[in-house]
N, C-alpha and C. Protein backbone atom coordinates (compact mmCIF):
# COMPACT_ATOMS: atom_id res chain seq x y z
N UNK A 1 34.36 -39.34 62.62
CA UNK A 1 34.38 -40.59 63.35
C UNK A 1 33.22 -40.59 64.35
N UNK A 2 32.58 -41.68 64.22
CA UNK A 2 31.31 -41.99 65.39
C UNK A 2 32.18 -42.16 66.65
N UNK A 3 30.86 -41.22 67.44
CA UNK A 3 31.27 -41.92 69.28
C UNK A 3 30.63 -43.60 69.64
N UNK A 4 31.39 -43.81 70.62
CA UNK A 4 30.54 -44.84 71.09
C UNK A 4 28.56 -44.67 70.81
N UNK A 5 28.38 -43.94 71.56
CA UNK A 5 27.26 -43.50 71.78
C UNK A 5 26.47 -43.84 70.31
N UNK A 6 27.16 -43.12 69.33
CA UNK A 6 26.48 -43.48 67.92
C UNK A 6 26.45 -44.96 67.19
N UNK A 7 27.73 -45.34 67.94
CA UNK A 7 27.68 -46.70 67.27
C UNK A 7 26.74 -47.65 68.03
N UNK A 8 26.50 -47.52 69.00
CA UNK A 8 25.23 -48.00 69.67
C UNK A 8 24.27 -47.86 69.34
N UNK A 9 23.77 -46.70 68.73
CA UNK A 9 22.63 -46.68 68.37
C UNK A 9 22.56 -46.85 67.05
N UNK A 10 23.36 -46.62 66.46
CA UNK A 10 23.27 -47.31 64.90
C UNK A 10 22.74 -48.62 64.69
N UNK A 11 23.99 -49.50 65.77
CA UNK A 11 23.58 -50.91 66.31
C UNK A 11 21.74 -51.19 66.35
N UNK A 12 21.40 -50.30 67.61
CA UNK A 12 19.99 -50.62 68.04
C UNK A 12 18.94 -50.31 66.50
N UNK A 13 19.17 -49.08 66.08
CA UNK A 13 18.13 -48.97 65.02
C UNK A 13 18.34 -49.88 64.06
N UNK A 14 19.29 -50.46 63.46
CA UNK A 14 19.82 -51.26 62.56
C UNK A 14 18.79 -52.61 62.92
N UNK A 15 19.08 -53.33 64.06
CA UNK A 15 18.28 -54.21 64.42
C UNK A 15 16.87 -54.57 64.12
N UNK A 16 16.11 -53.02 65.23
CA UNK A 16 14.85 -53.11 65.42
C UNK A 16 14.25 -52.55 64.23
N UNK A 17 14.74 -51.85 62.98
CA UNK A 17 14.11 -51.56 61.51
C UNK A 17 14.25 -52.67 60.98
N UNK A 18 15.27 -53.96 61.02
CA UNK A 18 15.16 -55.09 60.40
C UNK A 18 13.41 -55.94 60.84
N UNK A 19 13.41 -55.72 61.88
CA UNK A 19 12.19 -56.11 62.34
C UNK A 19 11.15 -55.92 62.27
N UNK A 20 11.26 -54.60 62.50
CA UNK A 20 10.06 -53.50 61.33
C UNK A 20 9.54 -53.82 59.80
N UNK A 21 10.76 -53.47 59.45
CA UNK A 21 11.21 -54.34 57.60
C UNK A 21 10.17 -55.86 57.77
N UNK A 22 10.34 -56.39 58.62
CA UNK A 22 10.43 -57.85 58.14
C UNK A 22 8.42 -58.08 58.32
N UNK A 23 8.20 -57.31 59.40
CA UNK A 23 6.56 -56.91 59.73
C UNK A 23 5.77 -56.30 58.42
N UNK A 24 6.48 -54.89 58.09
CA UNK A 24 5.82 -54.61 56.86
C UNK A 24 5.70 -54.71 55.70
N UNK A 25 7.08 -55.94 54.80
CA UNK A 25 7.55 -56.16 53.90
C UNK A 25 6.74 -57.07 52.96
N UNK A 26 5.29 -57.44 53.56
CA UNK A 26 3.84 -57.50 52.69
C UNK A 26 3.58 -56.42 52.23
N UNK A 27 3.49 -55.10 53.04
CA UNK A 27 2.47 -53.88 52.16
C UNK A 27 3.83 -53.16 51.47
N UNK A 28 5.07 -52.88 51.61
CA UNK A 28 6.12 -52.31 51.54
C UNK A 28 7.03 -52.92 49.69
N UNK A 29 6.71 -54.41 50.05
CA UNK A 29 7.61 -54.75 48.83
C UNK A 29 7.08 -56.22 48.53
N UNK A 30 6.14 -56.66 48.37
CA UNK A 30 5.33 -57.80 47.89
C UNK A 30 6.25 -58.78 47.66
N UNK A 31 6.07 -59.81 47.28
CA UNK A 31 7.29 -60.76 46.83
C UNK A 31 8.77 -60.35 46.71
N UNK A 32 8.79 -59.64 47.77
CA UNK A 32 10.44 -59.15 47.62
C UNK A 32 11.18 -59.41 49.01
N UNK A 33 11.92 -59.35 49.09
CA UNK A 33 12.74 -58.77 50.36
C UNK A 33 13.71 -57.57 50.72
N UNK A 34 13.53 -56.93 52.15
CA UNK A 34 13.86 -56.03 51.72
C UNK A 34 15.39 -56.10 53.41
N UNK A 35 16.15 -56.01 53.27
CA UNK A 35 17.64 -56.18 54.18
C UNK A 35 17.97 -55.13 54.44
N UNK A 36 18.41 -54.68 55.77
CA UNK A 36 18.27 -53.14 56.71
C UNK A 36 19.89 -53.33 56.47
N UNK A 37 21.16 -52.82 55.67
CA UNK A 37 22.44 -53.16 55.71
C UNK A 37 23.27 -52.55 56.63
N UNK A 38 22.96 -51.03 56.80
CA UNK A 38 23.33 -50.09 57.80
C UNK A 38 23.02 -48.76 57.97
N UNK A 39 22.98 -48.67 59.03
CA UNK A 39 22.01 -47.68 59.51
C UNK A 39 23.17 -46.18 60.44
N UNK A 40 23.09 -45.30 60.04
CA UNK A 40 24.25 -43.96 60.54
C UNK A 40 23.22 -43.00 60.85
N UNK A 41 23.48 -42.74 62.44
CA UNK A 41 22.81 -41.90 62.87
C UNK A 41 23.79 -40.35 62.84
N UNK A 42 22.88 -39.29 62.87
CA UNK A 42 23.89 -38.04 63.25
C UNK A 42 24.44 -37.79 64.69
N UNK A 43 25.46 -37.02 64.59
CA UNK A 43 25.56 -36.97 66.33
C UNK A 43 24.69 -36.64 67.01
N UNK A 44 23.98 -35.50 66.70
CA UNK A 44 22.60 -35.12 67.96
C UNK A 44 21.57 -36.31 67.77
N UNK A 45 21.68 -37.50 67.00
CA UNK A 45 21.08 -38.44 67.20
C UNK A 45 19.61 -38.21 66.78
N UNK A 46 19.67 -36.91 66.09
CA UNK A 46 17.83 -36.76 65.65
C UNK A 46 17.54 -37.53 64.02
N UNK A 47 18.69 -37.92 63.58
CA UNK A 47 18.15 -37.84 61.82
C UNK A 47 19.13 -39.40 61.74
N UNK A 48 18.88 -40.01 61.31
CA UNK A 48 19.40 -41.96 60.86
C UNK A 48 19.12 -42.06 59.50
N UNK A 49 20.30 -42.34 58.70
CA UNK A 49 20.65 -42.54 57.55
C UNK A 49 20.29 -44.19 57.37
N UNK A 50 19.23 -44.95 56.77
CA UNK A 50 19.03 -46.00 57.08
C UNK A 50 19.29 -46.69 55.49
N UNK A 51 19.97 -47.61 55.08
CA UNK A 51 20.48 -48.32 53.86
C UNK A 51 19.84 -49.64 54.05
N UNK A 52 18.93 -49.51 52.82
CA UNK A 52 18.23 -51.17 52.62
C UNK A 52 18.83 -51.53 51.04
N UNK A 53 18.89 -52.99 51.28
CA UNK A 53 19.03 -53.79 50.01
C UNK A 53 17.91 -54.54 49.51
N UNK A 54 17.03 -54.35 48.41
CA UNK A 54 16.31 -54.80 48.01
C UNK A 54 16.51 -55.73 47.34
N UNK A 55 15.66 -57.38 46.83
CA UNK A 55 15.69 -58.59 46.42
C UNK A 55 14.72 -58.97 46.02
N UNK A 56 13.98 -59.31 45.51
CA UNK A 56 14.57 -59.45 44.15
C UNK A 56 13.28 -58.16 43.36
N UNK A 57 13.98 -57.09 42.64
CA UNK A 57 13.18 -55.98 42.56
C UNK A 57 13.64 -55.48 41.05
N UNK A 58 13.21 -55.24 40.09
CA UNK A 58 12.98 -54.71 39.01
C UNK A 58 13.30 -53.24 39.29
N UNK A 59 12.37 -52.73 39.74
CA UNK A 59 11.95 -51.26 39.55
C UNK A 59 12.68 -50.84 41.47
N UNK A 60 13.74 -50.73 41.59
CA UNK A 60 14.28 -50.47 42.79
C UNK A 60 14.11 -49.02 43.01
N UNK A 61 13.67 -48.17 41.99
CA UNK A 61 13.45 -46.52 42.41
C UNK A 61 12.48 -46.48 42.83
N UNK A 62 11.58 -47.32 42.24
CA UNK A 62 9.78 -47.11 42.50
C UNK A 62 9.57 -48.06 44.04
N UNK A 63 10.41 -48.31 44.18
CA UNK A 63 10.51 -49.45 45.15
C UNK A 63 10.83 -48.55 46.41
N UNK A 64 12.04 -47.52 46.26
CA UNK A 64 12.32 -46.90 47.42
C UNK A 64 11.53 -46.12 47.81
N UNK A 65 11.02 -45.34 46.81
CA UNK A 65 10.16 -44.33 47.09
C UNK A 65 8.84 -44.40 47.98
N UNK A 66 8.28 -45.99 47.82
CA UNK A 66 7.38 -46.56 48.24
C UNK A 66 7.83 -46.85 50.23
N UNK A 67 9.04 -46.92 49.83
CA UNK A 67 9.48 -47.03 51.49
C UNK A 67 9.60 -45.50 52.14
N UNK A 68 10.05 -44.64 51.32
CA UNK A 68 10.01 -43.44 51.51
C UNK A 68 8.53 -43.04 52.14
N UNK A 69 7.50 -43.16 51.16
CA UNK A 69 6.45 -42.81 51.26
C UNK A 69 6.11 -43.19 52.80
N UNK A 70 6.12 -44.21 53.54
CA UNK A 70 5.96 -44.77 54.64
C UNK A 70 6.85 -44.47 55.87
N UNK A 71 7.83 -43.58 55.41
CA UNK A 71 8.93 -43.71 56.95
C UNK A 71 8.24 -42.90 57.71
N UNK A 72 7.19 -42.07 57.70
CA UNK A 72 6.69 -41.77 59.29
C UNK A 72 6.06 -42.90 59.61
N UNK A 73 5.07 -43.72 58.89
CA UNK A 73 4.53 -44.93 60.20
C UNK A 73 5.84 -46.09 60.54
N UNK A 74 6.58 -45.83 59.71
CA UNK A 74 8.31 -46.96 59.96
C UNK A 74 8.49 -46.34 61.29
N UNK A 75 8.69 -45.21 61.25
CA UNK A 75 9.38 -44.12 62.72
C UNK A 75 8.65 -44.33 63.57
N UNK A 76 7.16 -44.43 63.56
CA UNK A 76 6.31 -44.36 64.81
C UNK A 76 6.43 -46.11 65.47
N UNK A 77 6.87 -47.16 63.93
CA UNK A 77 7.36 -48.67 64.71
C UNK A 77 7.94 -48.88 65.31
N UNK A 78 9.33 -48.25 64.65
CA UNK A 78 9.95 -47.81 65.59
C UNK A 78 10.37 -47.48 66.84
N UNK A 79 9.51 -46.49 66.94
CA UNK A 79 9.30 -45.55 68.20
C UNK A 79 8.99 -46.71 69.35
N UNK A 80 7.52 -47.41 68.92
CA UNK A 80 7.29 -48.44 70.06
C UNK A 80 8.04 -49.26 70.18
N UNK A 81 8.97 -49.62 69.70
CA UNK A 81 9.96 -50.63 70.08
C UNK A 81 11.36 -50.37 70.72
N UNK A 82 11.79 -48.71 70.44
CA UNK A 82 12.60 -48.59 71.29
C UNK A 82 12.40 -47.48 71.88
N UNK A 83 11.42 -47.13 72.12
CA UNK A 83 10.91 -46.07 72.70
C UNK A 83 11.72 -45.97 74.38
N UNK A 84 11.86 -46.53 74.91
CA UNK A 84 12.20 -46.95 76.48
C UNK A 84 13.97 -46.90 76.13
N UNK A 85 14.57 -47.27 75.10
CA UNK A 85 16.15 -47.08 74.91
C UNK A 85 16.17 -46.35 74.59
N UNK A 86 15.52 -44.93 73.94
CA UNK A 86 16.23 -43.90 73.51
C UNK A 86 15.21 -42.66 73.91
N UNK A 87 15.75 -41.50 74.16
CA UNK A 87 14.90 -40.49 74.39
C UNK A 87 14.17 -39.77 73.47
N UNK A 88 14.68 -39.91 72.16
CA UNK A 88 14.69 -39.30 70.64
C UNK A 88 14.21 -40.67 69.46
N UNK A 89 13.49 -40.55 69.23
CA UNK A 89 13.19 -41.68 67.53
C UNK A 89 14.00 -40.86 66.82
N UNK A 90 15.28 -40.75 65.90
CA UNK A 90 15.20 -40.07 64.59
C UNK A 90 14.63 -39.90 63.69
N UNK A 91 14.66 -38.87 62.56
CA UNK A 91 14.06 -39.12 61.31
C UNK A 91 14.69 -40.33 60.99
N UNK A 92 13.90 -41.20 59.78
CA UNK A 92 14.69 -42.00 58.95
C UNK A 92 14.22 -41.50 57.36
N UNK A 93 15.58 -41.69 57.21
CA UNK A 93 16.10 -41.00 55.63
C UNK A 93 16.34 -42.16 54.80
N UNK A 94 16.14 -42.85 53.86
CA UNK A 94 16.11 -44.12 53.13
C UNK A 94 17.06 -44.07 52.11
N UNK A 95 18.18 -45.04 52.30
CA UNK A 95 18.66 -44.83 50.83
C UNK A 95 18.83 -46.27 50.41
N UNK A 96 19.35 -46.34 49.21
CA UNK A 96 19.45 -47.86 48.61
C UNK A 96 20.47 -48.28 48.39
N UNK A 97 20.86 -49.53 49.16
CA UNK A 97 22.69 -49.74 48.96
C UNK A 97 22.77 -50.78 48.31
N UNK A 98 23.34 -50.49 47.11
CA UNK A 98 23.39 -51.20 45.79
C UNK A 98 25.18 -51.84 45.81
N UNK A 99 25.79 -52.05 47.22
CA UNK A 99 27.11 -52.80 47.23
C UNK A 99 27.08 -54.22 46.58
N UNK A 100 25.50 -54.87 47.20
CA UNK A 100 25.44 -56.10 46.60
C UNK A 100 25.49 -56.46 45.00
N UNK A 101 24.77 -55.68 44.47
CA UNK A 101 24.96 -55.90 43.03
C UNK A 101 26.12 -55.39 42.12
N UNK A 102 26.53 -54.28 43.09
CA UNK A 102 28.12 -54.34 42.13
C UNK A 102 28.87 -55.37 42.84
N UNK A 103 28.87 -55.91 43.91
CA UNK A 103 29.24 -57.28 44.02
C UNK A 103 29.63 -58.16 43.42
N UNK A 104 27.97 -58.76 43.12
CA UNK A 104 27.72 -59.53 42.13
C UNK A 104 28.42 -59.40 40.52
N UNK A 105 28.08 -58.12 39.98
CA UNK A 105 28.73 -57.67 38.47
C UNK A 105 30.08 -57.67 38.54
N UNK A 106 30.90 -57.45 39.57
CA UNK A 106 32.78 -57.76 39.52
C UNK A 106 32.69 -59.28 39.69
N UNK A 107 31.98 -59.81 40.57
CA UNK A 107 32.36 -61.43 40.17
C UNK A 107 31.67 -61.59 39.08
N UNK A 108 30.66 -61.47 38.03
CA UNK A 108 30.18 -61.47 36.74
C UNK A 108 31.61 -61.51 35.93
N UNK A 109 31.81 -60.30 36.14
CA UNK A 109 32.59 -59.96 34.77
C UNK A 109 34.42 -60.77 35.48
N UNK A 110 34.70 -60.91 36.34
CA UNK A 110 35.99 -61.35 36.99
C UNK A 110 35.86 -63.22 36.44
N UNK A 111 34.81 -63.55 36.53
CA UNK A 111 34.74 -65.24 35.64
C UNK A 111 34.34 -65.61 34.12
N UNK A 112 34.40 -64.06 33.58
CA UNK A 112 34.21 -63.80 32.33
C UNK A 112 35.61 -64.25 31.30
């Protein structure tokens, strides 16, 4: 179970990577979009589990990896933006949360 403390900052990074996202999502994912869904920091607050949903994307592995490739200059955007709220930037660790499209495929197949 998260402390306060974590859920706050989950909160804050969640936010200000949407913002980030939304700045670099020309060089990051071209005609796509890319949605920050949720973000889990560890308790010592050094390492953030960050979950994006990608739109509209074919190749969503080649896609992450490409965000991968970039999370130190993501971290250093980061950094300047909440640099003054937190004493620590975490790592960010990228994963891909694919809730939406099994979503989508149970209502697919549920009006089938």
């Amino acid at each position: 179970m998260d402390s306060v403390r974590q859920n706050k900052v989950n909160s804050l990074i969640q936010q200000e990577m949407a913002h980030v996202m939304q700045q670099e999502n020309t060089v990051l994912l071209p005609g796509g979009m890319i949605t920050v869904t949720g973000v889990r920091v560890s308790p010592d607050l050094g390492l953030a589990k960050v979950y994006v949903s990608l739109f509209p994307v074919k190749e969503k592995e080649a896609a992450m990896q490409k965000i991968r490739d970039h999370a130190q200059h993501l971290r250093g955007m980061l950094g300047r933006r909440v640099g003054k709220q937190l004493r620590i930037v975490p790592d960010l660790h990228f994963y891909l949360d694919d809730s939406l499209d099994r979503a989508e495929e149970i209502d697919r197949l549920l009006k089938q």
